[in-house]
C-alpha atoms as a PDB file:
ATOM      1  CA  UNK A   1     -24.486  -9.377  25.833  1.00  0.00           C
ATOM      2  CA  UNK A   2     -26.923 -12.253  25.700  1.00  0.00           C
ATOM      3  CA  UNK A   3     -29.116 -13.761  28.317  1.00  0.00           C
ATOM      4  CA  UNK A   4     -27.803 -17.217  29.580  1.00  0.00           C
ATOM      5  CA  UNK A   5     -30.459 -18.165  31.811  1.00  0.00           C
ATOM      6  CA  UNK A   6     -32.123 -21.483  31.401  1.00  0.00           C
ATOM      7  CA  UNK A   7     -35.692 -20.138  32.140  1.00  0.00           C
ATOM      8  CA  UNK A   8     -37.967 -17.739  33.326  1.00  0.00           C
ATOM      9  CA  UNK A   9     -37.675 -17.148  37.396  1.00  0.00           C
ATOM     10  CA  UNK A  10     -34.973 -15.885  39.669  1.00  0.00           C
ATOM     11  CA  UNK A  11     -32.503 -14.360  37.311  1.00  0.00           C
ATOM     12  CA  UNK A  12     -28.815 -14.102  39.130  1.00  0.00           C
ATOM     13  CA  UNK A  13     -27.735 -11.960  35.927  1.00  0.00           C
ATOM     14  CA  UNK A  14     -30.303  -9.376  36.745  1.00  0.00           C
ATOM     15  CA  UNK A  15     -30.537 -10.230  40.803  1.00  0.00           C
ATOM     16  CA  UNK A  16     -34.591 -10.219  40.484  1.00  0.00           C
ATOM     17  CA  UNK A  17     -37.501 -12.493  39.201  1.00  0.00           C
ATOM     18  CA  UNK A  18     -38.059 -12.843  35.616  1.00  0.00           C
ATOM     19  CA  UNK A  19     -41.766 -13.797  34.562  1.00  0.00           C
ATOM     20  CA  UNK A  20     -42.094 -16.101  31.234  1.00  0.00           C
ATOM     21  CA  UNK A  21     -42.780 -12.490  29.167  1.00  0.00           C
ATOM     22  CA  UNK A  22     -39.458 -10.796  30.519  1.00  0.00           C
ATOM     23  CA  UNK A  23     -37.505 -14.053  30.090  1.00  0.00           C
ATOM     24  CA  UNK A  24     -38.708 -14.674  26.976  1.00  0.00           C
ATOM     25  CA  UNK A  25     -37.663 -10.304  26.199  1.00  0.00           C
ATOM     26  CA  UNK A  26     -34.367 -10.675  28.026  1.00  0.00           C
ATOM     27  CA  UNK A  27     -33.630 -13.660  25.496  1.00  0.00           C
ATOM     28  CA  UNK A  28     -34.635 -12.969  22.602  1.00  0.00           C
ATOM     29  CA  UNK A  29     -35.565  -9.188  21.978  1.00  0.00           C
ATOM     30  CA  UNK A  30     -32.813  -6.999  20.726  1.00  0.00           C
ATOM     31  CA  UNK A  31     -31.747  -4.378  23.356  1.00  0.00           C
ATOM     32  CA  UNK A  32     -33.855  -5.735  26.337  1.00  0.00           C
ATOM     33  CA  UNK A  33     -30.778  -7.581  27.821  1.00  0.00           C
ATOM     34  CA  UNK A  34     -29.519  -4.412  28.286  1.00  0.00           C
ATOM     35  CA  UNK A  35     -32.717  -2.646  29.681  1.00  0.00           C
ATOM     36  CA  UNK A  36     -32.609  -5.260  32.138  1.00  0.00           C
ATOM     37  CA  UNK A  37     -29.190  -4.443  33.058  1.00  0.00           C
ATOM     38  CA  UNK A  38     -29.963  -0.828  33.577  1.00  0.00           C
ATOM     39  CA  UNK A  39     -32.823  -1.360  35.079  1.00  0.00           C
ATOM     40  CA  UNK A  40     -30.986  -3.445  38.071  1.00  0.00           C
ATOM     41  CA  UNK A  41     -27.822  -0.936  38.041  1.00  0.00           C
ATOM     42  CA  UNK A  42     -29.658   1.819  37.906  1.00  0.00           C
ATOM     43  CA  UNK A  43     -30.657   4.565  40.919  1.00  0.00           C
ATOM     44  CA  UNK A  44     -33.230   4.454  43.009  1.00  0.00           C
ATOM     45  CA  UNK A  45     -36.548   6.765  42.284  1.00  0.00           C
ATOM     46  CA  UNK A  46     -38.762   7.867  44.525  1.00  0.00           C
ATOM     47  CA  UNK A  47     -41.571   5.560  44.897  1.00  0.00           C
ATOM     48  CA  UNK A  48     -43.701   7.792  46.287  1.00  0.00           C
ATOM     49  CA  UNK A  49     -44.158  10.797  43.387  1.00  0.00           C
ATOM     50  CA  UNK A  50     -46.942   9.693  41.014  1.00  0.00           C
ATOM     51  CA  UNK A  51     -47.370  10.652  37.129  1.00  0.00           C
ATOM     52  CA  UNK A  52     -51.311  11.216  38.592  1.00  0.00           C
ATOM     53  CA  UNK A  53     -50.261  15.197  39.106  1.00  0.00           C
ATOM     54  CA  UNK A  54     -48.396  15.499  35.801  1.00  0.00           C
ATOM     55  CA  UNK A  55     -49.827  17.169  33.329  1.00  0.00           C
ATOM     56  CA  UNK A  56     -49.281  15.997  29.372  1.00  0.00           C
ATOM     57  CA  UNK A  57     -46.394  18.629  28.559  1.00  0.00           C
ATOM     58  CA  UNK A  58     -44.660  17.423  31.924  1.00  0.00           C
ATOM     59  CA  UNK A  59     -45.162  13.590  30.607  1.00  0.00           C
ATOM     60  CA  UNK A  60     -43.766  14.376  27.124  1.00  0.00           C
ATOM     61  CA  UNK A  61     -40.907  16.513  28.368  1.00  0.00           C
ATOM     62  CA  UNK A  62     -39.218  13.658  30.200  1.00  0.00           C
ATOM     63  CA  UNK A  63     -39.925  10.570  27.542  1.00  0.00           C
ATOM     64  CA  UNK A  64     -40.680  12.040  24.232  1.00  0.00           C
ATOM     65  CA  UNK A  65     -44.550  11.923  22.090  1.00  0.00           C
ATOM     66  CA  UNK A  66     -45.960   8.598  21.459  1.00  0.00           C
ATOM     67  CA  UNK A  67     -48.471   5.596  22.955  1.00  0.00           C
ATOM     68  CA  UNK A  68     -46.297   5.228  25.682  1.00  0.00           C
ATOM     69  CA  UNK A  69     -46.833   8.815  27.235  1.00  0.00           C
ATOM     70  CA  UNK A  70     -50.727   8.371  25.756  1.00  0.00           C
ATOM     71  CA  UNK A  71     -50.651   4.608  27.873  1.00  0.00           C
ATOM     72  CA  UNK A  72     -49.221   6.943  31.034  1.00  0.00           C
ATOM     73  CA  UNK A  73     -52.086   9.432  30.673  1.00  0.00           C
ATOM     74  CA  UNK A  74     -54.727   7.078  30.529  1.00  0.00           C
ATOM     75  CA  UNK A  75     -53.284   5.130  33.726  1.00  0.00           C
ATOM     76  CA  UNK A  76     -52.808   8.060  35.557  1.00  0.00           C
ATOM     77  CA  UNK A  77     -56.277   9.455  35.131  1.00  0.00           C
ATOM     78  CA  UNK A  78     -58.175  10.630  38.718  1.00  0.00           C
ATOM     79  CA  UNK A  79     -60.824   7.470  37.767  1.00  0.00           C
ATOM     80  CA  UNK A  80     -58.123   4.942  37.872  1.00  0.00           C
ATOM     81  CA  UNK A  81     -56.055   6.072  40.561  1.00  0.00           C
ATOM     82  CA  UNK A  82     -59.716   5.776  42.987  1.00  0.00           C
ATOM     83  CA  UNK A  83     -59.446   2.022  42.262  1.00  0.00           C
ATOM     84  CA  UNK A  84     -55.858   2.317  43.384  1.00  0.00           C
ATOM     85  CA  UNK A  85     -53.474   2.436  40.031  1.00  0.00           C
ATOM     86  CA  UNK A  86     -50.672   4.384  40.986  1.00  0.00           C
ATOM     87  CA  UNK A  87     -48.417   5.275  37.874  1.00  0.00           C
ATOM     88  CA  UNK A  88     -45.186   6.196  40.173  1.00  0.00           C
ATOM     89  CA  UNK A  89     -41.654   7.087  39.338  1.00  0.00           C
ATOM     90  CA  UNK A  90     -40.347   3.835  41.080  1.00  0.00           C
ATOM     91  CA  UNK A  91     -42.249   1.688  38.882  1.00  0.00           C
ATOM     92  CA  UNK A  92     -41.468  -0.037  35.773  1.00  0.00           C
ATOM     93  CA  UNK A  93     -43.922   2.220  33.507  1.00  0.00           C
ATOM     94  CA  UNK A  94     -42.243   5.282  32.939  1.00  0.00           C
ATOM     95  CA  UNK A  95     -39.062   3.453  30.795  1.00  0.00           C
ATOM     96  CA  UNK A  96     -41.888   0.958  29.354  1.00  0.00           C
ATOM     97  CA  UNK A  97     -43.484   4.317  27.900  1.00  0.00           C
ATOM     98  CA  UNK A  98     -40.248   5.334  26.287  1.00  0.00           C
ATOM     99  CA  UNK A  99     -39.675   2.409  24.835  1.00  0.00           C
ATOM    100  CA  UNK A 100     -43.239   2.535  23.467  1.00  0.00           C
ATOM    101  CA  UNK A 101     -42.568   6.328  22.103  1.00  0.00           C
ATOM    102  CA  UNK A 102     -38.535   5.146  20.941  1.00  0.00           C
ATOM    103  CA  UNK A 103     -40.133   1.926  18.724  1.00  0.00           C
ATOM    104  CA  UNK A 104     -43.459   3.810  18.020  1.00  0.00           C
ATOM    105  CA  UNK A 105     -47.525   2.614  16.877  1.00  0.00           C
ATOM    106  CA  UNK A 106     -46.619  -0.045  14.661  1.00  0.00           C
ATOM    107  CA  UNK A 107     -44.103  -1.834  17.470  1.00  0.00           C
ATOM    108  CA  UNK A 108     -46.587  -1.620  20.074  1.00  0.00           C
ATOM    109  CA  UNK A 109     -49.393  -3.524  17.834  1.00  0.00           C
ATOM    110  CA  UNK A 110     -47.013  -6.124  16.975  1.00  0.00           C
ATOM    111  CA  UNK A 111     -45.935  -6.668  20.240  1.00  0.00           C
ATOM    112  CA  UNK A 112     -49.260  -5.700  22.329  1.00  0.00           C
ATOM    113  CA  UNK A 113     -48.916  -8.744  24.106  1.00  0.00           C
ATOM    114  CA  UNK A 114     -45.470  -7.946  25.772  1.00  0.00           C
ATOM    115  CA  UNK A 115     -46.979  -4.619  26.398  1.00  0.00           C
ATOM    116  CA  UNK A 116     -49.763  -6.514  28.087  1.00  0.00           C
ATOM    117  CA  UNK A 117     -47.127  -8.803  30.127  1.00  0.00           C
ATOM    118  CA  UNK A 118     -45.662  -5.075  31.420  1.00  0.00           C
ATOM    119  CA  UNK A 119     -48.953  -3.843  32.899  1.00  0.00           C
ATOM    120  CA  UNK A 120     -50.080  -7.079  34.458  1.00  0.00           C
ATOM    121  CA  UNK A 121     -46.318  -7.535  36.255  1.00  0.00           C
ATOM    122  CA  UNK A 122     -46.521  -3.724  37.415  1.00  0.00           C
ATOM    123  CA  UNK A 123     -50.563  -5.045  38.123  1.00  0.00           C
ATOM    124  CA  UNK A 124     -48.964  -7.612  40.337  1.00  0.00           C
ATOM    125  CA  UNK A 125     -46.298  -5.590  42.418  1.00  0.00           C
ATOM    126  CA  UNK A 126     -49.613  -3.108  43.616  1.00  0.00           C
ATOM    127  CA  UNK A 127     -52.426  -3.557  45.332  1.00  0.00           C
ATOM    128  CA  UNK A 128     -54.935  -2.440  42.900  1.00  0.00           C
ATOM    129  CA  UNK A 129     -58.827  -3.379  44.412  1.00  0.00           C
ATOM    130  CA  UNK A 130     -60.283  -4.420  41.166  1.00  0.00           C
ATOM    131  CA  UNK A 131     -59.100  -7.861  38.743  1.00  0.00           C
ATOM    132  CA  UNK A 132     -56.437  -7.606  35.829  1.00  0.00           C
ATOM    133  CA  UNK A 133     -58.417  -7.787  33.156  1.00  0.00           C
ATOM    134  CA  UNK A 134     -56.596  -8.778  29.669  1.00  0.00           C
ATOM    135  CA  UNK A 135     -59.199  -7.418  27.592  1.00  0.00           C
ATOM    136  CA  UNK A 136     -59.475  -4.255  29.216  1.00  0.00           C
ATOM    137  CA  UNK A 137     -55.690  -3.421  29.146  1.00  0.00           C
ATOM    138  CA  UNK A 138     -55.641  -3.946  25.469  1.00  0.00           C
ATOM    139  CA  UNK A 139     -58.481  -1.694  24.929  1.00  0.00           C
ATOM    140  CA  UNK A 140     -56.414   0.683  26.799  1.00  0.00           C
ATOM    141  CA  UNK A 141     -53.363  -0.004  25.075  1.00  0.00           C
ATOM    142  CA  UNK A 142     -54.995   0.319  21.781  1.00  0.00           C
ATOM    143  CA  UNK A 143     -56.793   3.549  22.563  1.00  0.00           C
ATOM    144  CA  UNK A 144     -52.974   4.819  23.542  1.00  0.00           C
ATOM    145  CA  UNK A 145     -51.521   3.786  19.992  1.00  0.00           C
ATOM    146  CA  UNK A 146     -54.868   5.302  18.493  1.00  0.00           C
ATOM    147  CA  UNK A 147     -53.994   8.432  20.297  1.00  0.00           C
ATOM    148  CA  UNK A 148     -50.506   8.901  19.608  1.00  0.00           C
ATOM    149  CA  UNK A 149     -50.951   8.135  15.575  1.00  0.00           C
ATOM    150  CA  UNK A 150     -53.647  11.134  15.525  1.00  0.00           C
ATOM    151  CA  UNK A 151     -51.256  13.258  17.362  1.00  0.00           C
ATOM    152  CA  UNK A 152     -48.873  12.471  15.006  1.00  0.00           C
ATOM    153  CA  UNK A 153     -51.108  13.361  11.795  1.00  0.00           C
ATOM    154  CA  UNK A 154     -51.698  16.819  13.769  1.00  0.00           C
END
């Protein structure tokens, strides 16, 4: 199925706001329609349990090797989560990290700025004491794809 809205904000498809990244995904990107879909339909986590007292085998054994489980080890580090990133179960991250292990390094440096969009929107729904900072997350997402390629050559 194909995405029939007219532009980015409420979505009644999806029942929930879509930014200019996600409406621009939902549109035009193969598949994320559907993760949309899911992501509406499907059941409730608990918002509450963090990835902050996972360790990495937990991390790989429920989404897989890649930059997306390096990305969730890097956010969930004790330094981060004292400035108040939380990397919980009810947000957004978790299937944004599988996605980034499913399409793998070279996906997420073609498409670092949809990446990007991800963080900042999870950035938005938390109350986080320091600024986004663009150039920061991209270091971060970079060091994640860095990561997961030299795991991969081990």
């Amino acid at each position: 199925m194909l995405c029939n809205c007219t532009g980015p904000g409420f979505c009644k498809t999806h029942n929930r706001h879509m930014s200019d990244v996600r409406h621009n995904e939902c549109k035009n990107k193969p598949g994320y329609f559907e993760v949309f879909q899911e992501a509406k339909d499907g059941p409730k986590q608990n918002t509450e349990a963090t990835f902050n007292s996972f360790n990495r085998k937990t991390v790989e054994q429920q989404i897989g090797k890649g930059p997306g489980t390096e990305l969730i080890l890097l956010l969930a580090s004790p330094m981060l989560k004292r400035l108040g990133i939380k990397v919980t179960t009810g947000c957004k991250c978790l299937r944004h990290a599988r996605m980034m292990n499913e399409q793998g390094p070279d996906w997420c440096v073609k498409n670092i700025e949809v990446v990007t969009g991800w963080l900042k929107d999870e950035y938005n729904h938390q109350r986080i004491r320091i600024p986004f900072l663009k150039s920061v997350t991209v270091i971060m997402i970079r060091t994640a794809i860095k990561r997961a390629r030299k795991k991969d050559v081990e």
